[in-house]
PDB file of N, CA and C in Angstrom:
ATOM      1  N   UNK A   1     -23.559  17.888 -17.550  1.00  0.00           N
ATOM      2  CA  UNK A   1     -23.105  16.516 -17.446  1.00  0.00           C
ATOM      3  C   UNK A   1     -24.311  15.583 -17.438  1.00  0.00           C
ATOM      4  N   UNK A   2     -24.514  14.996 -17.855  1.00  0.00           N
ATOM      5  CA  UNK A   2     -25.213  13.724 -18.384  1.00  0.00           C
ATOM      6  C   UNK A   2     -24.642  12.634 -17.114  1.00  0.00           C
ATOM      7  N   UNK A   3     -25.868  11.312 -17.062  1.00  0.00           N
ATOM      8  CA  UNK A   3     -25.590  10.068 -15.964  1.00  0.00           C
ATOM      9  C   UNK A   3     -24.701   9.586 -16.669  1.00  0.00           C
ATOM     10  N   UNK A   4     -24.230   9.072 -18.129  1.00  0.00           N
ATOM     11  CA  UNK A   4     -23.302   8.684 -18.308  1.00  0.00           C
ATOM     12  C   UNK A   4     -21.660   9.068 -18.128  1.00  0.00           C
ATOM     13  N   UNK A   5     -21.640  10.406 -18.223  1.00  0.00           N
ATOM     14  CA  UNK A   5     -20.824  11.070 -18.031  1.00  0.00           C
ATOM     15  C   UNK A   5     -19.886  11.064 -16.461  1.00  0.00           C
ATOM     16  N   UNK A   6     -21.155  11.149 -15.709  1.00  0.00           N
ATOM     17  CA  UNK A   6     -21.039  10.910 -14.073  1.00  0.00           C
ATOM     18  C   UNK A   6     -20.251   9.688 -14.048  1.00  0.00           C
ATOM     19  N   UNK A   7     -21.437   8.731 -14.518  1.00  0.00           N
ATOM     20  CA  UNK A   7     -20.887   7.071 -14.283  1.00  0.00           C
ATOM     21  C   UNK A   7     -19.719   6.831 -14.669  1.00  0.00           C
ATOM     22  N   UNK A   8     -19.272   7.207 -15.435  1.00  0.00           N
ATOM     23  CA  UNK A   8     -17.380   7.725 -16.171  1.00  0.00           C
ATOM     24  C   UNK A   8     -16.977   7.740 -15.220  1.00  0.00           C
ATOM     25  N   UNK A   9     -16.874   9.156 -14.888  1.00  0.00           N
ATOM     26  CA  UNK A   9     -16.144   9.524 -13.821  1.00  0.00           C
ATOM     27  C   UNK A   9     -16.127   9.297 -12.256  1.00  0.00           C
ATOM     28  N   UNK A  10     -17.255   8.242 -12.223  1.00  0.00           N
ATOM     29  CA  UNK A  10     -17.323   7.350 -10.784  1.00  0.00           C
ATOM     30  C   UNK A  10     -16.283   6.385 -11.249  1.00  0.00           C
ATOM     31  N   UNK A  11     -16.371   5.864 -12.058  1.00  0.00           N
ATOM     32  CA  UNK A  11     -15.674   4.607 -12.583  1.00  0.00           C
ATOM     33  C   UNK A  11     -14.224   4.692 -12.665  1.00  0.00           C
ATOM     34  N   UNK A  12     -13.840   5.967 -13.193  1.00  0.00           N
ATOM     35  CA  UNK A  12     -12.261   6.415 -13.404  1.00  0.00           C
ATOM     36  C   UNK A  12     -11.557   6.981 -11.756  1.00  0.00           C
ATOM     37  N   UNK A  13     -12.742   7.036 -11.179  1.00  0.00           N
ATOM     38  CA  UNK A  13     -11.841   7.265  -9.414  1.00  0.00           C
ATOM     39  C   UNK A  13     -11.649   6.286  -8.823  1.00  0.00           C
ATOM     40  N   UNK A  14     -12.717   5.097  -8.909  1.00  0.00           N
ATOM     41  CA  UNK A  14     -13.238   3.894  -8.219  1.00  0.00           C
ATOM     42  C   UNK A  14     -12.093   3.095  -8.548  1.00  0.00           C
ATOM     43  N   UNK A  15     -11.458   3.300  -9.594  1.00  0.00           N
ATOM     44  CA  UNK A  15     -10.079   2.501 -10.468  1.00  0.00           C
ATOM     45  C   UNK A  15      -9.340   3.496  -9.726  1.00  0.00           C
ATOM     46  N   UNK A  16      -9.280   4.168  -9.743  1.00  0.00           N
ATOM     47  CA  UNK A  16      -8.034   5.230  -9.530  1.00  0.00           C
ATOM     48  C   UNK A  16      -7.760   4.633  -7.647  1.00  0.00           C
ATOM     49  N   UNK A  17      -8.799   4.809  -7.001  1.00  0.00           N
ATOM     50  CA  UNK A  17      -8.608   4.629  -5.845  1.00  0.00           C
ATOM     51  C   UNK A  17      -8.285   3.257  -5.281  1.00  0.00           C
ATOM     52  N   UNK A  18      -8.537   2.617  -6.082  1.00  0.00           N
ATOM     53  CA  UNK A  18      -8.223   0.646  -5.937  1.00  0.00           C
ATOM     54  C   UNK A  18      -6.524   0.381  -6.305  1.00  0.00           C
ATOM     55  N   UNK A  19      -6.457   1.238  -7.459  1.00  0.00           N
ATOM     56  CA  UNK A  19      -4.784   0.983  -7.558  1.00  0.00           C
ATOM     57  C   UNK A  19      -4.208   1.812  -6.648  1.00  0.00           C
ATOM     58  N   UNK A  20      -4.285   2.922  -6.047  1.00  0.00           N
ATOM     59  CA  UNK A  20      -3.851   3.997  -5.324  1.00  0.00           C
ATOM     60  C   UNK A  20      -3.473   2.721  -3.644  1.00  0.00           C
ATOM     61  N   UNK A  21      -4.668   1.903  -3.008  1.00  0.00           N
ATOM     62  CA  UNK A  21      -4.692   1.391  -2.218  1.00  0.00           C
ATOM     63  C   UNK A  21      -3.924   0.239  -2.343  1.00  0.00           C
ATOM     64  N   UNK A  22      -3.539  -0.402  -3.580  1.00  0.00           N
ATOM     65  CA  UNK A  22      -2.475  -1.531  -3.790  1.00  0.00           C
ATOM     66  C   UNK A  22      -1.293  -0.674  -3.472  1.00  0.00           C
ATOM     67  N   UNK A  23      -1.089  -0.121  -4.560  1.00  0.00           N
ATOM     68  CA  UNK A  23       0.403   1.043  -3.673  1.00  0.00           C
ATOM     69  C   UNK A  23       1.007   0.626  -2.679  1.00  0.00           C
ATOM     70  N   UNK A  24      -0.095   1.631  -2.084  1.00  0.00           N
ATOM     71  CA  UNK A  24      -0.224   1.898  -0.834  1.00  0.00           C
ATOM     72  C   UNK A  24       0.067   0.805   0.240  1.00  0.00           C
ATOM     73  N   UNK A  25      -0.390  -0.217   0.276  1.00  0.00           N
ATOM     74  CA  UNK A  25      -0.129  -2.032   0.504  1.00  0.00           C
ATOM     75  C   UNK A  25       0.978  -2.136   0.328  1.00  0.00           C
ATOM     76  N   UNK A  26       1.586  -1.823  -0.819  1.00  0.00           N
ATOM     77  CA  UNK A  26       2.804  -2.818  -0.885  1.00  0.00           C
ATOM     78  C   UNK A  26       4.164  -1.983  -0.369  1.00  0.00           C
ATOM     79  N   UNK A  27       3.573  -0.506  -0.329  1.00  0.00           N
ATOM     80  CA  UNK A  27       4.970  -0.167   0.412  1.00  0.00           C
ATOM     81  C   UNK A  27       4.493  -0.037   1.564  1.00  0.00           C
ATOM     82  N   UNK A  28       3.402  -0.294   2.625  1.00  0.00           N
ATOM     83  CA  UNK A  28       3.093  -0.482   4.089  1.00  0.00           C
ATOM     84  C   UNK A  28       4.110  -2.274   3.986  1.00  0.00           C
ATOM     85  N   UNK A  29       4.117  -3.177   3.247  1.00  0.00           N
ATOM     86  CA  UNK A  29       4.390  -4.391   3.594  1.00  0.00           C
ATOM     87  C   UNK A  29       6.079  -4.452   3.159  1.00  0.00           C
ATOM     88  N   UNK A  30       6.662  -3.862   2.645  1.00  0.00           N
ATOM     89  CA  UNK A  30       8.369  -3.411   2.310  1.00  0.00           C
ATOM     90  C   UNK A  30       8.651  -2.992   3.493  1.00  0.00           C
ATOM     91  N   UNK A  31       8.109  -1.914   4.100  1.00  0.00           N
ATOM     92  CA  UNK A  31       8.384  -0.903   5.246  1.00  0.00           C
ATOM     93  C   UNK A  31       8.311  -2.126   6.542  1.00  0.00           C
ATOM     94  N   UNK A  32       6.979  -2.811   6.635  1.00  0.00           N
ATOM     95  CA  UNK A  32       6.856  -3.711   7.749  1.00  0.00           C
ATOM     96  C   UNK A  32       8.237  -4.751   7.953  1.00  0.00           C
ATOM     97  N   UNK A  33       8.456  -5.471   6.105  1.00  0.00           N
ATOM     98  CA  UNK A  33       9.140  -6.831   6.708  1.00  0.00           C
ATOM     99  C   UNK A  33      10.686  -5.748   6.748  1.00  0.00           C
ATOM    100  N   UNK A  34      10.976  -4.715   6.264  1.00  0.00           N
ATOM    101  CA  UNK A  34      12.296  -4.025   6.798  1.00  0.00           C
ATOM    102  C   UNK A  34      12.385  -4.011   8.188  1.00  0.00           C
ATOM    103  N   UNK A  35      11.338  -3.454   8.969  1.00  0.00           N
ATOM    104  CA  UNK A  35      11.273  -3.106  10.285  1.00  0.00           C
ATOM    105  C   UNK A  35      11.933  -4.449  10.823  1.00  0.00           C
ATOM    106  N   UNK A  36      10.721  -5.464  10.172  1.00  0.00           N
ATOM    107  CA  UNK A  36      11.330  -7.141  10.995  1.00  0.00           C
ATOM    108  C   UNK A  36      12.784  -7.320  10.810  1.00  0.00           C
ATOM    109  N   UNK A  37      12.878  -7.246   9.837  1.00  0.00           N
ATOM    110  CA  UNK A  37      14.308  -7.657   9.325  1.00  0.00           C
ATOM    111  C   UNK A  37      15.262  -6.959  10.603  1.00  0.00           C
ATOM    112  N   UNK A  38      15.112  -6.207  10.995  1.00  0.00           N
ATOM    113  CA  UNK A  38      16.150  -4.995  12.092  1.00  0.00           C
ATOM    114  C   UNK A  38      15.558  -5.249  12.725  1.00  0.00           C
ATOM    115  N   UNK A  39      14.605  -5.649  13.409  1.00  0.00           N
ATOM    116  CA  UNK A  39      14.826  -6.198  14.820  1.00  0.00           C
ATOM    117  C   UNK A  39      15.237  -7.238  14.889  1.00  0.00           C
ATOM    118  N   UNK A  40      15.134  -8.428  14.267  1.00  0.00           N
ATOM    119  CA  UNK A  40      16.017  -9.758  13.901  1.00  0.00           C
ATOM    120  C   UNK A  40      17.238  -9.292  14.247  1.00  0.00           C
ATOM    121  N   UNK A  41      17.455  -8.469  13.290  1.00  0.00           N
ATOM    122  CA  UNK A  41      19.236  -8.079  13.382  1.00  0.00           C
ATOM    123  C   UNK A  41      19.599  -7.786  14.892  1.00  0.00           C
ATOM    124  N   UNK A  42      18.926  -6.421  14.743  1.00  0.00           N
ATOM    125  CA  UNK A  42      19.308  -6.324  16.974  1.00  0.00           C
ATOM    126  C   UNK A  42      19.259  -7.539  18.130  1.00  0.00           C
ATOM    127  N   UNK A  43      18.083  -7.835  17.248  1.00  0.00           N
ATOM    128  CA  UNK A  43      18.378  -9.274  18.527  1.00  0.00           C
ATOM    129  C   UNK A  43      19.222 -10.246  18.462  1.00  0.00           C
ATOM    130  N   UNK A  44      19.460 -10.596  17.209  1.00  0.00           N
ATOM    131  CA  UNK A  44      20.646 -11.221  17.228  1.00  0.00           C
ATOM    132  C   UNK A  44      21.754 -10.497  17.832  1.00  0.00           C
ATOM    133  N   UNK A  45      22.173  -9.725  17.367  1.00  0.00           N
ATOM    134  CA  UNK A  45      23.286  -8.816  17.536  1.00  0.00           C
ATOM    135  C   UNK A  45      23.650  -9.062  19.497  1.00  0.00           C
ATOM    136  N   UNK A  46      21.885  -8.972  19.997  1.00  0.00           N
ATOM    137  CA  UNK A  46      21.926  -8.753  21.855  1.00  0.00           C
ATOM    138  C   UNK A  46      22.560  -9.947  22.085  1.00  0.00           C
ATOM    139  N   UNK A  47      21.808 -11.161  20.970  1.00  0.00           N
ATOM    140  CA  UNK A  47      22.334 -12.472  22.107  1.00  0.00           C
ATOM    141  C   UNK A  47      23.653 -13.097  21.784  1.00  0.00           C
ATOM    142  N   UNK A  48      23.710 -12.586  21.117  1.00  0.00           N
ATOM    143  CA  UNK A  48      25.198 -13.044  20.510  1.00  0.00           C
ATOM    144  C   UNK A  48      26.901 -12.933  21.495  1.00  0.00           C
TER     145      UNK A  48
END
Protein backbone atom coordinates (compact mmCIF):
# COMPACT_ATOMS: atom_id res chain seq x y z
CA UNK A 1 0.00 0.00 0.00
CA UNK A 2 1.26 3.24 -1.02
CA UNK A 3 0.42 6.96 1.18
CA UNK A 4 -2.04 7.50 -1.34
CA UNK A 5 -3.73 4.50 -1.01
CA UNK A 6 -3.79 4.91 2.93
CA UNK A 7 -5.04 8.52 2.48
CA UNK A 8 -8.09 6.78 0.50
CA UNK A 9 -8.88 4.81 2.90
CA UNK A 10 -8.56 7.38 5.84
CA UNK A 11 -10.83 9.43 3.81
CA UNK A 12 -13.52 6.66 2.97
CA UNK A 13 -13.90 5.92 6.98
CA UNK A 14 -13.61 9.60 8.02
CA UNK A 15 -16.91 9.90 5.57
CA UNK A 16 -18.12 6.74 6.59
CA UNK A 17 -17.96 7.66 10.25
CA UNK A 18 -19.47 11.34 9.89
CA UNK A 19 -22.57 9.94 8.16
CA UNK A 20 -22.71 6.89 10.54
CA UNK A 21 -22.84 9.77 13.51
CA UNK A 22 -25.72 11.84 11.67
CA UNK A 23 -27.73 8.55 11.83
CA UNK A 24 -27.04 8.05 14.74
CA UNK A 25 -28.35 11.84 15.82
CA UNK A 26 -31.30 11.66 14.27
CA UNK A 27 -32.67 8.56 15.64
CA UNK A 28 -31.18 9.58 19.36
CA UNK A 29 -33.53 12.91 18.58
CA UNK A 30 -36.97 10.75 17.20
CA UNK A 31 -36.42 8.49 20.28
CA UNK A 32 -35.92 11.74 22.66
CA UNK A 33 -38.95 14.00 21.34
CA UNK A 34 -41.16 10.40 21.47
CA UNK A 35 -40.11 9.99 25.05
CA UNK A 36 -41.37 13.86 25.51
CA UNK A 37 -44.27 13.40 23.69
CA UNK A 38 -45.42 10.45 26.54
CA UNK A 39 -44.66 12.11 29.24
CA UNK A 40 -46.78 15.12 28.05
CA UNK A 41 -49.33 12.55 27.51
CA UNK A 42 -49.10 11.02 31.20
CA UNK A 43 -49.15 14.19 32.60
CA UNK A 44 -51.81 15.32 31.09
CA UNK A 45 -53.65 12.27 31.44
CA UNK A 46 -52.58 12.81 35.81
CA UNK A 47 -54.06 16.25 35.81
CA UNK A 48 -56.88 15.88 34.07
Amino acid sequence: MDLGTIANVAEILGATSIVGGVAFAIVQVRHYRAMQRDAIATNLMRHA
